[in-house]
Protein backbone atom coordinates (compact mmCIF):
# COMPACT_ATOMS: atom_id res chain seq x y z
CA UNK A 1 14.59 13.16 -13.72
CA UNK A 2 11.32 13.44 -11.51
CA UNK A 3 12.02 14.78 -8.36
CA UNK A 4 9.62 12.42 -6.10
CA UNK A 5 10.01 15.35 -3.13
CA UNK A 6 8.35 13.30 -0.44
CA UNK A 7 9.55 10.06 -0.20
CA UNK A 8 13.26 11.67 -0.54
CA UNK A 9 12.54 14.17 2.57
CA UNK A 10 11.05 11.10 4.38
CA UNK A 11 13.93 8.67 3.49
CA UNK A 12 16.49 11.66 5.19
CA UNK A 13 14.31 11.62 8.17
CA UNK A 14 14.27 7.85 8.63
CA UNK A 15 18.09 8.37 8.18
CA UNK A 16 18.78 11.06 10.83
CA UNK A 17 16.71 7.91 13.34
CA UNK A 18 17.99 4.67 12.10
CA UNK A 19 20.76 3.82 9.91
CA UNK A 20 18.95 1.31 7.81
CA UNK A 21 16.08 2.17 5.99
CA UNK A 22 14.29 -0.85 4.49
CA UNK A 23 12.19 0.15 1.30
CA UNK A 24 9.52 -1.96 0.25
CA UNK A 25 6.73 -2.02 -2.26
CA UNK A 26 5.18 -3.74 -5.65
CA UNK A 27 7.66 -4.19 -8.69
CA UNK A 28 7.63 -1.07 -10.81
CA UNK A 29 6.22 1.53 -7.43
CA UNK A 30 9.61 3.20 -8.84
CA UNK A 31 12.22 2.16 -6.19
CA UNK A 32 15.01 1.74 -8.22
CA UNK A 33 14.42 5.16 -9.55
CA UNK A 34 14.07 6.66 -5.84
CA UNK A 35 17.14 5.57 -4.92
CA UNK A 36 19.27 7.02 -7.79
CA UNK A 37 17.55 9.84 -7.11
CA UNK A 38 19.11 10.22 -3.57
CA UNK A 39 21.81 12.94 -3.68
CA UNK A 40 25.77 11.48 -2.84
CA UNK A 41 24.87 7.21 -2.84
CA UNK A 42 26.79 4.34 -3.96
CA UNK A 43 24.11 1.74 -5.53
CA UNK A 44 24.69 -1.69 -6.00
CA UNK A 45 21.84 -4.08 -7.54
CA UNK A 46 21.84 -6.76 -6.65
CA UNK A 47 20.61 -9.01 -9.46
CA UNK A 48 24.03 -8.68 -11.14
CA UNK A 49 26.57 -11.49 -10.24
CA UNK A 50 29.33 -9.23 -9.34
CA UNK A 51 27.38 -7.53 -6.86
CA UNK A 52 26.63 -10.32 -5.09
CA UNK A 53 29.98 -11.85 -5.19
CA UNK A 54 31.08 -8.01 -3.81
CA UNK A 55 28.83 -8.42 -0.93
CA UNK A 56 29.29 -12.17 -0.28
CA UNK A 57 31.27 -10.81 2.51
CA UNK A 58 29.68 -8.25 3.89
CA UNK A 59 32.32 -6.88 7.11
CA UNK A 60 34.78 -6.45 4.09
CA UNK A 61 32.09 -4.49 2.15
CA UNK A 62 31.55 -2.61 4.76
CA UNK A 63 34.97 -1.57 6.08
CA UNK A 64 35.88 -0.45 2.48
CA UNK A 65 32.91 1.08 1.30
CA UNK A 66 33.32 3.29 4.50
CA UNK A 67 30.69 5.99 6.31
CA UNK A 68 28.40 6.18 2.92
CA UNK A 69 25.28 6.00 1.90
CA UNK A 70 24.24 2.99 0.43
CA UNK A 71 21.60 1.36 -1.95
CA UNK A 72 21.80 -2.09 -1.52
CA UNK A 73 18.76 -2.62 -4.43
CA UNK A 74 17.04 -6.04 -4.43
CA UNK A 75 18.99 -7.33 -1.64
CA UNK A 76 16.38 -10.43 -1.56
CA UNK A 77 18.59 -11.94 -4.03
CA UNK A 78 21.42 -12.51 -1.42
CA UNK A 79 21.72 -15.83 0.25
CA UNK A 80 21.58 -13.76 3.61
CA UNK A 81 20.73 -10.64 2.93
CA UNK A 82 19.52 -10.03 6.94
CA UNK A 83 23.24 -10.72 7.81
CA UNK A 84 24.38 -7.59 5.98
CA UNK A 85 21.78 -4.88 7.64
CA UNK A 86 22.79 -6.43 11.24
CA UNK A 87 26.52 -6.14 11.01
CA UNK A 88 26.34 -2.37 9.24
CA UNK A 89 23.47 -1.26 12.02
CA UNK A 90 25.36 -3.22 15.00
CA UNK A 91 29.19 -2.37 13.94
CA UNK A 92 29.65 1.11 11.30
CA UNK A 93 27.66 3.67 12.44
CA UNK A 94 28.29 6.25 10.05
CA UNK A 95 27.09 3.83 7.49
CA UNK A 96 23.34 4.36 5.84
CA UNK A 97 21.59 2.03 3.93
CA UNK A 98 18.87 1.94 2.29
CA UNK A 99 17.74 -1.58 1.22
CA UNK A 100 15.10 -3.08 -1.21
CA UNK A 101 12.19 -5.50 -1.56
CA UNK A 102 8.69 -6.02 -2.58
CA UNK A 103 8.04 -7.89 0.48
CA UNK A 104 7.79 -7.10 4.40
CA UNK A 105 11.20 -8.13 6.01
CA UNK A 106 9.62 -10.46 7.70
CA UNK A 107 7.67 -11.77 5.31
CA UNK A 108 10.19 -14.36 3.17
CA UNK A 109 12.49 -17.24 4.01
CA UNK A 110 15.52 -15.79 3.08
CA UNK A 111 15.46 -12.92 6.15
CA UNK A 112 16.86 -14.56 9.10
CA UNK A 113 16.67 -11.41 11.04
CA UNK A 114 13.85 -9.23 11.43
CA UNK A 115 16.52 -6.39 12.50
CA UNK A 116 13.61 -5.48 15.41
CA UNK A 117 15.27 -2.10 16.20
CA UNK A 118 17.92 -1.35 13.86
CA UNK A 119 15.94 -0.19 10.67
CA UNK A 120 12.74 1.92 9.89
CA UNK A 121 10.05 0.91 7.30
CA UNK A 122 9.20 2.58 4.39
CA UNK A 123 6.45 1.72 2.02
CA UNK A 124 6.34 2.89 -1.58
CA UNK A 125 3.02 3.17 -2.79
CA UNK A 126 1.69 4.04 -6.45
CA UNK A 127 1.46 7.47 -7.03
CA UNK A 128 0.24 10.14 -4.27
CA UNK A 129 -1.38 13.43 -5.20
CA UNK A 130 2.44 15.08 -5.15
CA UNK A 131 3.97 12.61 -7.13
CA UNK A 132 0.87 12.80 -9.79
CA UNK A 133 1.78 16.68 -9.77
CA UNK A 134 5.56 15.83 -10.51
CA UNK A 135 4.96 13.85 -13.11
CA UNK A 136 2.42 15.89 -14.93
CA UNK A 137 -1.30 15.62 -13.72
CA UNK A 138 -3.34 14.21 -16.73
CA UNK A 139 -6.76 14.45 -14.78
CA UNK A 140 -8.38 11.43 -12.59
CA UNK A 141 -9.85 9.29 -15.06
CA UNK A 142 -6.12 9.03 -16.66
CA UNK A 143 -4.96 8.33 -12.82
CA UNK A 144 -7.58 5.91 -12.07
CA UNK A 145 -7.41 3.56 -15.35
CA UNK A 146 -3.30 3.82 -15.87
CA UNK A 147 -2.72 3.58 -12.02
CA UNK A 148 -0.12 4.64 -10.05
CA UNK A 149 2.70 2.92 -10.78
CA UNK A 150 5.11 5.33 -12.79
CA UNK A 151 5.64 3.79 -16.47
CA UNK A 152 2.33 2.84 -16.35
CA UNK A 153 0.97 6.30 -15.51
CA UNK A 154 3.13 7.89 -18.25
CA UNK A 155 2.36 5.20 -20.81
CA UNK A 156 -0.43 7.30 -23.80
CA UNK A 157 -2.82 4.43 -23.32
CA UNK A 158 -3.45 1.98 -21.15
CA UNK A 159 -1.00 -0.60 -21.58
CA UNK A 160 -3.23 -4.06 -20.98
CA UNK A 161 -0.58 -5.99 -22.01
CA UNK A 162 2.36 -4.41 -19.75
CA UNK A 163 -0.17 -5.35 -16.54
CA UNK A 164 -0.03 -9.11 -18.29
CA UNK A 165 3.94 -8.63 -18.27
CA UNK A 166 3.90 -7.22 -14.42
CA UNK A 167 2.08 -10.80 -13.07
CA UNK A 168 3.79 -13.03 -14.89
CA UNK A 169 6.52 -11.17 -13.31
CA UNK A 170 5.36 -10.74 -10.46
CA UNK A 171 5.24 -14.84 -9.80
CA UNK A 172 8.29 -15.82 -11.35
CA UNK A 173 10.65 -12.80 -9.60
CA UNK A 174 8.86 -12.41 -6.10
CA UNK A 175 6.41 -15.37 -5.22
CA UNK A 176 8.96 -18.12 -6.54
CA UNK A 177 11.84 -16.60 -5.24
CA UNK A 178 10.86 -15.64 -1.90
CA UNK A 179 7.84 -17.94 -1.19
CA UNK A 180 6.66 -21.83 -0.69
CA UNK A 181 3.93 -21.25 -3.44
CA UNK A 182 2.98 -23.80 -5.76
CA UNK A 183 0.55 -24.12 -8.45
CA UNK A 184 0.96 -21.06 -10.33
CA UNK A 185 -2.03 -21.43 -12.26
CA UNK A 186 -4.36 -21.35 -9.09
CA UNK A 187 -2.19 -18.24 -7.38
CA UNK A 188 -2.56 -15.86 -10.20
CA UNK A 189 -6.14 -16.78 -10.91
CA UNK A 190 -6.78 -16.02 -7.33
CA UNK A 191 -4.57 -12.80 -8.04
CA UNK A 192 -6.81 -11.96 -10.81
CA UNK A 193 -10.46 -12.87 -9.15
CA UNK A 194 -9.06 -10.49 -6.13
CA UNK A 195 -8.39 -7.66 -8.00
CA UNK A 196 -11.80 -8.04 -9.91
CA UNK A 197 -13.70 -8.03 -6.61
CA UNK A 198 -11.56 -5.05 -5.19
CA UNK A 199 -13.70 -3.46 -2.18
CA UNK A 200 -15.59 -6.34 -1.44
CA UNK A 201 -15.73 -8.12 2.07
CA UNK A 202 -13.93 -11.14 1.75
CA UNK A 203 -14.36 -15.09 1.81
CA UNK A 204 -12.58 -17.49 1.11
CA UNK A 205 -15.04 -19.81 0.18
CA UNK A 206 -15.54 -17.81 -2.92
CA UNK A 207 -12.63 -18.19 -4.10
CA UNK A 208 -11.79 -21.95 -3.35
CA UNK A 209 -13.59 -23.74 -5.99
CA UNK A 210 -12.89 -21.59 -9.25
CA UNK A 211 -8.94 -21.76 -8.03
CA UNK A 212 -9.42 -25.29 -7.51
CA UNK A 213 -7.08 -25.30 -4.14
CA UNK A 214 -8.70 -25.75 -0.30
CA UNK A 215 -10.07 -22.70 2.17
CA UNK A 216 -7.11 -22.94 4.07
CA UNK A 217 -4.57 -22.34 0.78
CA UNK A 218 -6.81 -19.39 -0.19
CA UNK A 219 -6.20 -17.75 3.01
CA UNK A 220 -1.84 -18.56 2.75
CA UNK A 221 -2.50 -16.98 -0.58
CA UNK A 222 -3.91 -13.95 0.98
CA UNK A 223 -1.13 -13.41 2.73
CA UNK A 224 1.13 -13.88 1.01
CA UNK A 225 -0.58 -11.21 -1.37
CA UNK A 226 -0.71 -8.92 1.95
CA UNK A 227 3.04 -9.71 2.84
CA UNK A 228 4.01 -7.95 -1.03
CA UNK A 229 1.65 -5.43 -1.21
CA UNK A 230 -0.64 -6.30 -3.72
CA UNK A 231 -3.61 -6.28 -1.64
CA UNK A 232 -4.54 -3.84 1.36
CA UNK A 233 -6.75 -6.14 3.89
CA UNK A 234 -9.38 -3.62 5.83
CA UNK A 235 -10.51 -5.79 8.57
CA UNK A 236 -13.79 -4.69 10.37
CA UNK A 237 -14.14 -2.52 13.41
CA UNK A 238 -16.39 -3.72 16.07
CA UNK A 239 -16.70 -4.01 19.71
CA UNK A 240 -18.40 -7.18 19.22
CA UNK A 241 -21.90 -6.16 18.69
CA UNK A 242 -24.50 -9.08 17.76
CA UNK A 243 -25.35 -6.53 14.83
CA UNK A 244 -22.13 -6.33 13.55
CA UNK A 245 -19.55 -7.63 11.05
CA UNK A 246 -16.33 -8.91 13.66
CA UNK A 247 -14.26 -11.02 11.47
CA UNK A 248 -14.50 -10.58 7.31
CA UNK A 249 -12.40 -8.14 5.95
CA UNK A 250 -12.29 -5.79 3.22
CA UNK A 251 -9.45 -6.77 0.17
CA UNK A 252 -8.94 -3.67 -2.01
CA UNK A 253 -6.04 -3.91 -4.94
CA UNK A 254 -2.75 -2.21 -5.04
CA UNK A 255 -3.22 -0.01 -7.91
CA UNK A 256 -6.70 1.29 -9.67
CA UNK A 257 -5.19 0.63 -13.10
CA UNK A 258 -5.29 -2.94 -12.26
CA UNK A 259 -8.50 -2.90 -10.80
CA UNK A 260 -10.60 -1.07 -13.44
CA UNK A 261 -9.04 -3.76 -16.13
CA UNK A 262 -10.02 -6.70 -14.55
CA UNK A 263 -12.88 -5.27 -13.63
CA UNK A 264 -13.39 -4.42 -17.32
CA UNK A 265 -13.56 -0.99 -17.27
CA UNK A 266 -12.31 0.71 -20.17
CA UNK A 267 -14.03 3.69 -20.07
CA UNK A 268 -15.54 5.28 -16.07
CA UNK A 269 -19.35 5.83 -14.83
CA UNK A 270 -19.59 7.77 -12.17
CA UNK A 271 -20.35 4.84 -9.82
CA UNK A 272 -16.85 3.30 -11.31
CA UNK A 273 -15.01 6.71 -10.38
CA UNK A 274 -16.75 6.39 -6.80
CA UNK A 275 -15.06 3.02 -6.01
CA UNK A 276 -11.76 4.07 -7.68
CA UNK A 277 -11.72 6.95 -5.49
CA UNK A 278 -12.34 4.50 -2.48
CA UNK A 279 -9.39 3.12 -3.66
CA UNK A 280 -6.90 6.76 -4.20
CA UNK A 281 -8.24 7.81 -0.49
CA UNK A 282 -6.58 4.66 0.89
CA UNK A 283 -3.75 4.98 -1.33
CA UNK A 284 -3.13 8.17 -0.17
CA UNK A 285 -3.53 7.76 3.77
CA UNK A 286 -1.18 4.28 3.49
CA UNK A 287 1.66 6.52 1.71
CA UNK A 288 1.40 9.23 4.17
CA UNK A 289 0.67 7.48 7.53
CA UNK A 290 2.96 4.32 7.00
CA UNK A 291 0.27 2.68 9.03
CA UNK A 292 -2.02 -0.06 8.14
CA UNK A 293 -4.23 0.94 11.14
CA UNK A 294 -7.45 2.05 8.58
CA UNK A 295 -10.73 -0.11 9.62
CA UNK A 296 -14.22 -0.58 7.81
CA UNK A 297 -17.53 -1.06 9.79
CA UNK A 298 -20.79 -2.48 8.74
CA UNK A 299 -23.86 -3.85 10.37
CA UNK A 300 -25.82 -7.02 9.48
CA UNK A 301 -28.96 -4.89 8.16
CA UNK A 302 -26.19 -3.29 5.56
CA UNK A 303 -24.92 -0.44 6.85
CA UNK A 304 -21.69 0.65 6.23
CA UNK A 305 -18.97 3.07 6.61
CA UNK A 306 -15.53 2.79 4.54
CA UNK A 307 -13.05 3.93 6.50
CA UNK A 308 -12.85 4.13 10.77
CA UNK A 309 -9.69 4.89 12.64
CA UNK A 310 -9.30 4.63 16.17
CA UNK A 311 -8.10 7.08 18.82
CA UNK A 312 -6.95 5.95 21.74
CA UNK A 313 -8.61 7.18 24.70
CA UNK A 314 -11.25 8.51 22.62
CA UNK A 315 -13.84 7.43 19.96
CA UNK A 316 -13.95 6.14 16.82
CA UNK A 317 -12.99 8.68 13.51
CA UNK A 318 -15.48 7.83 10.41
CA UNK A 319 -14.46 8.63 7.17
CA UNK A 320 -17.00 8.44 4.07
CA UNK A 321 -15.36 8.74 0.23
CA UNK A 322 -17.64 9.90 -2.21
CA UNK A 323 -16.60 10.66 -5.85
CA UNK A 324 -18.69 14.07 -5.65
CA UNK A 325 -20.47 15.83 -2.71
CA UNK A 326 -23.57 15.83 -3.48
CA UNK A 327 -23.33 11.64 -3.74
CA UNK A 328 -23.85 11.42 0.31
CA UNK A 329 -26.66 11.05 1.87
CA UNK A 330 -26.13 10.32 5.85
CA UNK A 331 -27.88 6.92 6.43
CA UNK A 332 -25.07 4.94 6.91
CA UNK A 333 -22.90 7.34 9.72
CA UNK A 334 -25.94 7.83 11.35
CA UNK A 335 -26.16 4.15 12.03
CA UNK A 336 -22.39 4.16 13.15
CA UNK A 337 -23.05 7.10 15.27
CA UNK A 338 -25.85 5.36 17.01
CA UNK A 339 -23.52 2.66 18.20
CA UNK A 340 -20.55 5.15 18.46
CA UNK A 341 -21.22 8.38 19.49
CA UNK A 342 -18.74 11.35 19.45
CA UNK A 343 -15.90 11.21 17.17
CA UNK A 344 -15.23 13.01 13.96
CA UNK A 345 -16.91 12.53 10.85
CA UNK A 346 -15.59 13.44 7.65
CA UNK A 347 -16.53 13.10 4.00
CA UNK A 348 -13.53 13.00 1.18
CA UNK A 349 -15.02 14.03 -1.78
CA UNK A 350 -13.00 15.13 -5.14
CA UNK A 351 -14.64 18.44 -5.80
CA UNK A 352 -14.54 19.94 -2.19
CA UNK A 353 -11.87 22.94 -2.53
CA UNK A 354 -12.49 24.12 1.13
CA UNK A 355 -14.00 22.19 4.01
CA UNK A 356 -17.37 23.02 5.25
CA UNK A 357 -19.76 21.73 7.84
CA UNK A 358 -23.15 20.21 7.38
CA UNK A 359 -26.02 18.38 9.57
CA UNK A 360 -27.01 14.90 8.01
CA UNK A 361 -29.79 13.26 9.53
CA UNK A 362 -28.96 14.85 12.56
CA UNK A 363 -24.75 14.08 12.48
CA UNK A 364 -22.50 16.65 12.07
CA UNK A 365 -20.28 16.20 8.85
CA UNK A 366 -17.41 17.72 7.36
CA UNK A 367 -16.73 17.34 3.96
CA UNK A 368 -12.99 18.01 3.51
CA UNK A 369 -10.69 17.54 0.10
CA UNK A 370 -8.10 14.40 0.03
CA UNK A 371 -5.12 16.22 0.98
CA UNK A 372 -6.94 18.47 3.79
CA UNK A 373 -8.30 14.82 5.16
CA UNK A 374 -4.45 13.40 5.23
CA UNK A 375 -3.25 16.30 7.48
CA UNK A 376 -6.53 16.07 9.69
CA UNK A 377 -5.87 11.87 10.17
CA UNK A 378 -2.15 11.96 9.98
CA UNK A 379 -1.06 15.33 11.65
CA UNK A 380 -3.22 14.31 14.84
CA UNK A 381 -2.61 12.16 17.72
């Protein structure tokens, strides 16, 4: 069994502050396998019958199971699954819990209770750069067209027809379960066009003709794709410059494996490995940071800058990704710098070993590797 270090040691933190942990993330991230993972837990899944009839009432549950840890694994399938969480947080103390989801709390009808300050969040993403080590790095182009979600990533080819096998899934498990979502036909050919157009600025008017449904449905299904983690939405940063994109976002996919195939990709250009990377970089900092805090800025003459992160009380971080170092050429920070000056800059390449310094067009960059750039965002305040 894969060891999948990180997420353990960060589920024990979020244990030693809260006693529920709620872990959420796409089917197949690998949550099940997490939690069996965790050293001295009772799990219970709860898509078997006799689990839920065990938990059906849940102070009884808890006053037998006593002070344990507990996996409570696809606890959407309870009728109240919020009423569970509250009375174990409010009422056993010594208890830990650890529940399951591919959706925000929040997100579906069945929570009644948010549980606003008795449980911590914890996202599972694909695959970081440690878990790609523990499972036995096969090089970046294997990463980027397998993705990150485990079986895929260990599967000897790409399996086309297991992504099929994860939507169809994917509706009739989470969306129909959990959500008021008709018209399956239009959802998952919104789905599709999405992940196609991965890293583009967004609008829904694009999308409401060849799904056949109105603006207004486009942007529930966006959300709804938000709420389960399929798509990360960058929205722009701006201080509401004339010149400047305010309100369309960025809508980058999940997982690269999904992208590149409905993007067509069977086989990467450089340029393809540039926007996959785009995609890894995020990956990365949403796994590590737990934060969806990560901005994009452009201007209306077309200048643009992937990633910005504010700091409070001070200005704006700009981070570039570029598949190799010698791919950047400056044009675009200097125009954010112009409008924002001070701040660091940084560019996340995949062949820097060890950061470095350099003037462009009369900014100051430094070109740092992925996992350097994580501790630089992350570790600061």
């Amino acid at each position: 069994m894969v060891r999948r270090s990180y997420w353990i040691s960060t589920i024990e933190r979020l244990w030693d502050e809260r006693p529920t942990v709620w872990l959420a993330g796409v089917r197949r991230a690998g949550k099940t396998y997490l939690c069996r993972s965790l050293p001295d837990v009772e799990y219970l899944d709860c898509e078997l019958p006799s689990c839920r009839r065990t938990l059906a009432d849940p102070e009884r549950f808890l006053h037998d199971m006593g002070p344990r840890r507990i996996v409570i694994d696809e606890i959407q399938r309870l009728s109240n699954p919020s009423e569970l969480l509250k009375i174990a947080a409010d009422h056993y103390r010594g208890t830990r819990i650890i529940a399951t989801g591919s959706s925000t709390l929040g997100a579906s009808r069945r929570f009644r209770d948010t549980l606003t300050g008795r449980k911590l969040d914890l996202r599972l993403t694909p695959m970081t750069v440690l878990d790609q080590q523990q499972f036995g790095d096969r090089g970046m182009d294997h990463r980027f067209l397998h993705g990150g979600l485990p079986p895929f990533y260990l599967a000897a080819a790409p399996p086309e027809s297991a992504f099929q096998e994860w939507l169809d899934s994917y509706w009739a498990r989470d969306i129909q379960e959990l959500f008021r979502v008709e018209r399956r036909w239009s959802f998952l050919r919104f789905t599709e066009m999405l992940l196609a157009a991965s890293g583009g600025v967004f609008e829904a008017t694009r999308f409401a003709g060849p799904c056949e449904v109105s603006r207004t449905t486009i942007a529930n299904y966006l959300r709804v794709l938000e709420d389960t983690f399929v798509v990360e939405v960058v929205r722009p940063y701006s201080t509401r410059r004339t010149s400047e994109i305010v309100a369309a976002p960025k809508v980058y996919g999940f997982d690269t494996g999904f992208v590149g195939l409905l993007k067509g990709w069977r086989e990467l250009r450089e340029e393809d490995r540039g926007a996959l990377w785009e995609h890894y970089v995020l990956n990365e900092y949403l796994a590590t940071a737990q934060r969806r805090d990560l901005r994009y800025w452009r201007d209306k003459r077309g200048h643009e800058v992937d990633f910005v992160l504010e700091r409070r009380g001070g200005p704006p971080v700009a981070v570039e990704c570029k598949w190799r170092a010698d791919g950047f050429e400056g044009r675009n920070l200097r125009a954010f710098r112009t409008r924002y000056p001070g701040g660091d800059n940084f560019v996340v390449t995949s062949d820097t070993a060890a950061s470095y310094l350099r003037n462009a067009r009369g900014v100051d960059v430094r070109f740092v590797s992925l996992p350097d750039l994580i501790r630089r965002l992350v570790d600061r305040p």
